[in-house]
Each structure stands twice: as C-alpha cells, then as structure tokens.
C-alpha atoms as a PDB file:
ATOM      1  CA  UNK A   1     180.732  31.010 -63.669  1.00  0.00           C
ATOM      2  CA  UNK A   2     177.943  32.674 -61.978  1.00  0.00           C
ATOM      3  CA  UNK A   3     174.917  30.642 -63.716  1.00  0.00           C
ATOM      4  CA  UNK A   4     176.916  27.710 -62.708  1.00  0.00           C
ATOM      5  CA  UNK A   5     177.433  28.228 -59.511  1.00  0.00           C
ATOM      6  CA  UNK A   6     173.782  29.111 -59.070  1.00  0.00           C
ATOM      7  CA  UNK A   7     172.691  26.122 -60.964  1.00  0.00           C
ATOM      8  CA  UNK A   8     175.038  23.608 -58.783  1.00  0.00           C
ATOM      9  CA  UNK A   9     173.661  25.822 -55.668  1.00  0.00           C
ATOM     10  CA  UNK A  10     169.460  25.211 -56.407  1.00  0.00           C
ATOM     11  CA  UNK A  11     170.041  21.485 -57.556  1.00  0.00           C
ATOM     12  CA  UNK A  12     172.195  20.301 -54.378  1.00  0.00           C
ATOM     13  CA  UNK A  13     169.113  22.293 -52.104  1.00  0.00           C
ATOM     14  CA  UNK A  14     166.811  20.379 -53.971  1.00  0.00           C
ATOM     15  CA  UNK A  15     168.604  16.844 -52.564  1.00  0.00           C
ATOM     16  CA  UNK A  16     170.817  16.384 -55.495  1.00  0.00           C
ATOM     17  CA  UNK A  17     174.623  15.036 -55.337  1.00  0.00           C
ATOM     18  CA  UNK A  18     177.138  16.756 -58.221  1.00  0.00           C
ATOM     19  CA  UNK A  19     179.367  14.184 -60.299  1.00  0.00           C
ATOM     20  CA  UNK A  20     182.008  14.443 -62.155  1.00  0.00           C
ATOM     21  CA  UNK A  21     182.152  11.401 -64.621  1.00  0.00           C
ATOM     22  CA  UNK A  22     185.145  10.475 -67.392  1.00  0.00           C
ATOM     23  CA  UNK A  23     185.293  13.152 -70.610  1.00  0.00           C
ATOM     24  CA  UNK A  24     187.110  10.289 -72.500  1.00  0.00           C
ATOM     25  CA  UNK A  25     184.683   7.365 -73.736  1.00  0.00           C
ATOM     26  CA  UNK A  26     184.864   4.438 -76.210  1.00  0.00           C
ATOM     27  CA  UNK A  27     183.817   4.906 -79.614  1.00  0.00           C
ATOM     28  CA  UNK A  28     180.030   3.032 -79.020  1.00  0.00           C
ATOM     29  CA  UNK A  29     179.490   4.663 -75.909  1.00  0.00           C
ATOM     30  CA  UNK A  30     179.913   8.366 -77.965  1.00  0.00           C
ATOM     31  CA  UNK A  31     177.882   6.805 -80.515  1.00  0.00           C
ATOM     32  CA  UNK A  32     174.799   6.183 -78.877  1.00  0.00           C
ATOM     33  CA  UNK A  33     174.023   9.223 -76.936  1.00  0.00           C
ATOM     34  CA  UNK A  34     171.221  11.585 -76.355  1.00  0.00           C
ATOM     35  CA  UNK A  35     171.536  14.959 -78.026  1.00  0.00           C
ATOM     36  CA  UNK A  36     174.903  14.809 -79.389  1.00  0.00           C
ATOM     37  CA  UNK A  37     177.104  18.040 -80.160  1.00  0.00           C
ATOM     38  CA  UNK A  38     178.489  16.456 -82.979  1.00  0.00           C
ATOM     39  CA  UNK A  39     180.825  14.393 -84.554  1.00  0.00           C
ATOM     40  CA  UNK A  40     183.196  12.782 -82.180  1.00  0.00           C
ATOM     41  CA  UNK A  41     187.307  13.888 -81.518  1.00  0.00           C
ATOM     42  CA  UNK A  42     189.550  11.356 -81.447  1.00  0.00           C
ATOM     43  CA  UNK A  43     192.485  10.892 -79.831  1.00  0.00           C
ATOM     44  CA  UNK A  44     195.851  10.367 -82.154  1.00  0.00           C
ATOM     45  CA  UNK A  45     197.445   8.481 -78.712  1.00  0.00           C
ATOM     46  CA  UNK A  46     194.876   7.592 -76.690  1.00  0.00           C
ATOM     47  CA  UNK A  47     196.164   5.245 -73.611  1.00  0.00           C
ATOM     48  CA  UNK A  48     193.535   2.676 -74.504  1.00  0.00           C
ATOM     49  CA  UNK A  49     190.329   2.482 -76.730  1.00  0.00           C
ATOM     50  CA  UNK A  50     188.460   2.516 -74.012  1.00  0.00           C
ATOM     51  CA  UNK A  51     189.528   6.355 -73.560  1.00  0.00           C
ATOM     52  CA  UNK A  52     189.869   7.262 -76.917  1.00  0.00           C
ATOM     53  CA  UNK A  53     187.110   9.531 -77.722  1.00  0.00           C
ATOM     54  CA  UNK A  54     185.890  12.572 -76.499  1.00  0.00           C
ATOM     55  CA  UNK A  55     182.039  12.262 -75.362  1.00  0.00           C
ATOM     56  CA  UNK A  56     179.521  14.121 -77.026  1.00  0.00           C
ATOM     57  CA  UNK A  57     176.969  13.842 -74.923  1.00  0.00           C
ATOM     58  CA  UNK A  58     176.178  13.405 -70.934  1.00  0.00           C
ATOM     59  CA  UNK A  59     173.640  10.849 -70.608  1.00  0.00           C
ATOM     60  CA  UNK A  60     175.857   7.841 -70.807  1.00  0.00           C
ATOM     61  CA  UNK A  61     178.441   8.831 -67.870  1.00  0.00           C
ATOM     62  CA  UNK A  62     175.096   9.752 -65.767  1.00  0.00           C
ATOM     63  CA  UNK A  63     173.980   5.813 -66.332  1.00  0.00           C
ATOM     64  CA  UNK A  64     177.106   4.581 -65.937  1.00  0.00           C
ATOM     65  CA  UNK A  65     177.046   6.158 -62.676  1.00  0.00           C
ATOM     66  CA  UNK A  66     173.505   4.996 -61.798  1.00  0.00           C
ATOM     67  CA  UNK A  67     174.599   1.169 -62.818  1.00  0.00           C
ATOM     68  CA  UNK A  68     178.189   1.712 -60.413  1.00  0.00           C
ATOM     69  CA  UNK A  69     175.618   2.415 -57.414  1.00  0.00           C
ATOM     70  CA  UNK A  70     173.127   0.142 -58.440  1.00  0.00           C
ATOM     71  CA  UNK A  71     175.210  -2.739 -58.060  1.00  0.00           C
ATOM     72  CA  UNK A  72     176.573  -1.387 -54.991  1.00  0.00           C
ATOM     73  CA  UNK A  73     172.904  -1.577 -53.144  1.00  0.00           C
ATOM     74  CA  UNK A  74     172.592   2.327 -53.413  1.00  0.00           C
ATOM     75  CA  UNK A  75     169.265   2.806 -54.334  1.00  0.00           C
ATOM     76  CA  UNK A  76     168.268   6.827 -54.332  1.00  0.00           C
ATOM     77  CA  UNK A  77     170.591   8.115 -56.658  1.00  0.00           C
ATOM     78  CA  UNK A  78     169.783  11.807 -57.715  1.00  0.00           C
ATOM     79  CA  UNK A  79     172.589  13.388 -59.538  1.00  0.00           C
ATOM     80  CA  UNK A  80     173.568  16.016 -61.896  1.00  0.00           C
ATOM     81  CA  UNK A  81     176.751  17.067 -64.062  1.00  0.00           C
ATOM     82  CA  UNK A  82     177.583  20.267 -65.539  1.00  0.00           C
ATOM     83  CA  UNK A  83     180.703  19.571 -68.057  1.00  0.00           C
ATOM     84  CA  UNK A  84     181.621  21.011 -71.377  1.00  0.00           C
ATOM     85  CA  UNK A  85     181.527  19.096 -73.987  1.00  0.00           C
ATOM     86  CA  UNK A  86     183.758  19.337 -77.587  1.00  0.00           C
ATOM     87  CA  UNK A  87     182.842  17.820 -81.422  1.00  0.00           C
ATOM     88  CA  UNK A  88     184.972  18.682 -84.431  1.00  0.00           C
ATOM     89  CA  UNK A  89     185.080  21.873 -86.381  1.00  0.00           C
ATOM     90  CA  UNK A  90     185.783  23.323 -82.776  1.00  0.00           C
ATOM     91  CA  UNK A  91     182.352  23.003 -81.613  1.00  0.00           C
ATOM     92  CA  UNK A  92     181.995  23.566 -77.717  1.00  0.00           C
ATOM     93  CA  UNK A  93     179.269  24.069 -74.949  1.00  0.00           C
ATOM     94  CA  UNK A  94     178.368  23.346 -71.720  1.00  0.00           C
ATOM     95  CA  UNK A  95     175.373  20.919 -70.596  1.00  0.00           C
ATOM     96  CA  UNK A  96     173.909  20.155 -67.723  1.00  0.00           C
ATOM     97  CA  UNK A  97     172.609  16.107 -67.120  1.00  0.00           C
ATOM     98  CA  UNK A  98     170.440  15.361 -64.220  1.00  0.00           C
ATOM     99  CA  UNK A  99     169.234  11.813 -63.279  1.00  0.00           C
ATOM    100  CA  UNK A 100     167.098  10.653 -60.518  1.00  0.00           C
ATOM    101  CA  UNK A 101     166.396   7.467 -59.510  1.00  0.00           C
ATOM    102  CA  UNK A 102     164.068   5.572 -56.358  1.00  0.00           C
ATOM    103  CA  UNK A 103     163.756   8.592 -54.177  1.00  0.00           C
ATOM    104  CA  UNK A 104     163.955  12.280 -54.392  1.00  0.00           C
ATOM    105  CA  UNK A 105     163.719  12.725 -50.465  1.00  0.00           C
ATOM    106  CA  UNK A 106     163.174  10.053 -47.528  1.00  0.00           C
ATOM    107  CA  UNK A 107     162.309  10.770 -43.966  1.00  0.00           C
ATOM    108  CA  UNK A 108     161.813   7.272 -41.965  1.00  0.00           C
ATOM    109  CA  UNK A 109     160.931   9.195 -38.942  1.00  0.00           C
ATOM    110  CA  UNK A 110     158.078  11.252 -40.594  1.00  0.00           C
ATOM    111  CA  UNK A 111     157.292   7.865 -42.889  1.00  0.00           C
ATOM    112  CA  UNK A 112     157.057   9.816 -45.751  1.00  0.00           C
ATOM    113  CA  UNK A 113     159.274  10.126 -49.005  1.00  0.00           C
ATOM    114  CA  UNK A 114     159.314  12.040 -52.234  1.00  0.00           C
ATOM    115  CA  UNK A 115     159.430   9.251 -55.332  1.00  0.00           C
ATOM    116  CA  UNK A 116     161.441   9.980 -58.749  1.00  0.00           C
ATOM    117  CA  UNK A 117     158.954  10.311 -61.511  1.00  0.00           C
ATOM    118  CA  UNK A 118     158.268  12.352 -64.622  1.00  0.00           C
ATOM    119  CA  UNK A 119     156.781  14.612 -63.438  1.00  0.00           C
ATOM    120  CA  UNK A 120     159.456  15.114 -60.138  1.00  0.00           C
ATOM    121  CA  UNK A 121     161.990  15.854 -63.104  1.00  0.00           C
ATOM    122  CA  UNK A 122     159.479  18.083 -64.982  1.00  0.00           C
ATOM    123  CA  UNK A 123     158.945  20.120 -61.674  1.00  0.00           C
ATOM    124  CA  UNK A 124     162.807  20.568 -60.850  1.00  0.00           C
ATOM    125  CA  UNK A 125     163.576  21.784 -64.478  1.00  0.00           C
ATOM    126  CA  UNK A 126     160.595  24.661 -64.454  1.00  0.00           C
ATOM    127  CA  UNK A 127     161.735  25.550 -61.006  1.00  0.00           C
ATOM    128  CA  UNK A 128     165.117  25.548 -61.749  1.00  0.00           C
ATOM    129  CA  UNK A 129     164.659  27.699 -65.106  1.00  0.00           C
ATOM    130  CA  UNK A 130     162.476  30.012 -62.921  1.00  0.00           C
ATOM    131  CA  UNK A 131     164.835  30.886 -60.613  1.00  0.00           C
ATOM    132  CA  UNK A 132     167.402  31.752 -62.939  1.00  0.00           C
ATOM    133  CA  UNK A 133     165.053  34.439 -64.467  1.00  0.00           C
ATOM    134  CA  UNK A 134     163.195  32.686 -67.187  1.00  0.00           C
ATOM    135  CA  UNK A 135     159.950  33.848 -67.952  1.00  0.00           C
ATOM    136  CA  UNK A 136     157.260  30.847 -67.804  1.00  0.00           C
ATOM    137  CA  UNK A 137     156.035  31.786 -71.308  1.00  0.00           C
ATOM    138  CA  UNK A 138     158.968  31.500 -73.046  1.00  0.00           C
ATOM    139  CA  UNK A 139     159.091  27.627 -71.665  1.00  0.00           C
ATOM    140  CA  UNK A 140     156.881  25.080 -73.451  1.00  0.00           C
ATOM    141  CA  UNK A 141     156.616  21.304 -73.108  1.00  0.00           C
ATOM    142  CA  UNK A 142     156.040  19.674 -76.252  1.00  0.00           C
ATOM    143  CA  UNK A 143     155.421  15.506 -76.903  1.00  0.00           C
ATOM    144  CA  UNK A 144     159.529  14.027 -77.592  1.00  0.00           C
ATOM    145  CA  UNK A 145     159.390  12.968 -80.844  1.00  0.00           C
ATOM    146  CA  UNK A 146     163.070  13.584 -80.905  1.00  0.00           C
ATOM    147  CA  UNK A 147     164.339  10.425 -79.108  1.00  0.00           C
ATOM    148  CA  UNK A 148     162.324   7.425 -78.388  1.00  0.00           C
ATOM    149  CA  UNK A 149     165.234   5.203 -78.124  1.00  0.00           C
ATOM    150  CA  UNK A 150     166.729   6.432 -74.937  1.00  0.00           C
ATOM    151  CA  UNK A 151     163.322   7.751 -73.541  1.00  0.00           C
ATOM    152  CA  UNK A 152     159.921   6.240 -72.254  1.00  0.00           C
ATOM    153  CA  UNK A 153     157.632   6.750 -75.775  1.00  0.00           C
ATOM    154  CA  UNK A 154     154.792   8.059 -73.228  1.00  0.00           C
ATOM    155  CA  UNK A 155     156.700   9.573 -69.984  1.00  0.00           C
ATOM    156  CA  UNK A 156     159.043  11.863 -72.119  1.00  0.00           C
ATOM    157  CA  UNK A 157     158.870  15.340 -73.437  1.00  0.00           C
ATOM    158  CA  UNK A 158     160.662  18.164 -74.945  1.00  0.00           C
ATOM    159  CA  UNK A 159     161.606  21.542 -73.173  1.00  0.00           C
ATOM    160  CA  UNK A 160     161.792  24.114 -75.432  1.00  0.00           C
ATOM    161  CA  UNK A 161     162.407  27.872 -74.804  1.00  0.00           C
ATOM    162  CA  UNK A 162     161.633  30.125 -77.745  1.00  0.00           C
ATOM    163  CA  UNK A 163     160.639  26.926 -79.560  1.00  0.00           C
ATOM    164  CA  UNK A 164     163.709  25.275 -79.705  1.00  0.00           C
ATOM    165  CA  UNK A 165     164.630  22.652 -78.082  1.00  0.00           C
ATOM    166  CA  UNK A 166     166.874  22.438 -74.739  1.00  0.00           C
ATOM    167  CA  UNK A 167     166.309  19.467 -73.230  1.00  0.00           C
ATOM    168  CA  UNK A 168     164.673  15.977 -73.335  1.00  0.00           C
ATOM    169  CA  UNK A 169     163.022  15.090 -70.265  1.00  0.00           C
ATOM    170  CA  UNK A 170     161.540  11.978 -69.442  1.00  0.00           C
ATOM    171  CA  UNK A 171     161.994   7.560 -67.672  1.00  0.00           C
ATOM    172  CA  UNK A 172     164.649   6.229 -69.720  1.00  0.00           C
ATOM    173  CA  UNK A 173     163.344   3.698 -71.773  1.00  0.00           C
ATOM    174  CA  UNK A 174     162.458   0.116 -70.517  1.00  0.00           C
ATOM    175  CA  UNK A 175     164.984  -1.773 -72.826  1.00  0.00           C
ATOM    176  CA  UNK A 176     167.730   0.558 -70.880  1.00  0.00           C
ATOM    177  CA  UNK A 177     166.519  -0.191 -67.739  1.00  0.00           C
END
C-alpha cells in the first residue's frame, strides 16, 4: 500500500494523470498484449464478449485511453495505471503502465514545453526507481529484443534489475500509431 501510494505520489508530481481503465477485455484485445501474466480467465457468464476475459496485460487499456482522447482533440496525454492483474493457475501481480504522449509539461507564458520522447520515459523510470530506494547498479538498460511488435525496433529498450527483466520501455511502434 505504501510503495503504491508513493509510486502514484512521484508520477502525479512529475505531471502525470492516474487512470483506471476496464479489467474485463475481449478475447483479441488479451491476446495481443505486451508482457502478458499468462494465460487468460474467462468468464463462465460474462454480460457480453466484449467483457469476457480478464486482461493480462496493461498496455492495451493505456491505448485505448490515448485513442478516447485523441479523438476528443486532447493532445498531451501522460498517464499511468497501477492494477493487478490475474492468469490461470492463480497467478496474480500488480503492474504499473505509464504512457505519454505530445507533451510532458507546457508553459505558454514562459514559451517553453517539455516533449514526450524515449528518452523523457527512460528518465521518469530511473528517477522513479531511485526514489523508491533502488540502487543505480542494480538497474541496466539492455537493447528490447523482447517485443518489436508493440515497440519502436530502434527507440525501445529493456529495464532490467538484477538482470531480469521489468519493463519494456520505448515509442510504440509505427504500425500502432
């Protein structure tokens, strides 16, 4: 509860909005996700089959955010979601998704603004590791190899701490765009 709260706490200082997105998905959106826990729980009544699943993973709720706003003319979207996620053989844990998009910060007054890039993302994960007591060198940034389907190839990495992997960091990929 504590790391939570801490983690919801340096992300919202940092400019970022907290969401809280649907834990019931259809069966292709579970199926193509980033870093999945596992295999899928279905529902034995689900309401629809559009809510039938239970998602594996937290990248597709953060686009399906992003595409709400885009096509409501909301262009700096910078958002994060902590949620726990279940697969079968009852597997659970908790992930944090972030996803930032146009502009970190904006100051028209000033005329100066903060763009989203790699290397915006890469900054606010070390930070954010850092202040919850992680020592720097037991964090290492390694070339993804691990998903280049969801991912830019070439503005992507891995975070690993202890040399496994926690998180892919990166542009999403142009054919997701």
């Amino acid at each position: 509860q504590r790391l939570r709260r801490s983690i919801r706490n340096l992300l919202s200082n940092a400019g970022l909005h907290e969401t809280c997105t649907y834990t019931l998905v259809n069966e292709e959106f579970n199926a193509d996700t980033t870093m999945p826990l596992g295999n899928s729980i279905s529902l034995l009544s689900p309401l629809s089959d559009a809510r039938k699943y239970i998602r594996t993973g937290l990248m597709n709720s953060l686009l399906e955010v992003l595409n709400y706003n885009l096509s409501h003319y909301n262009e700096n979207i910078n958002i994060f979601e902590i949620s726990m996620l279940y697969a079968e053989g009852d597997v659970r844990n908790e992930r944090l998704g972030v996803l930032l998009n146009g502009n970190l910060s904006e100051s028209k007054v000033l005329h100066n603004k903060i763009e989203n890039n790699f290397y915006v993302i890469k900054g606010l994960m070390l930070e954010l590791l850092g202040q919850l007591g992680f020592e720097k060198g037991r964090v290492s940034l390694a070339e993804n190899t691990l998903d280049t389907t969801h991912f830019h190839p070439y503005q992507s990495c891995v975070l690993k701490m202890n040399n496994k992997v926690i998180a892919i960091l990166g542009k999403v990929h142009p054919s997701l765009e």
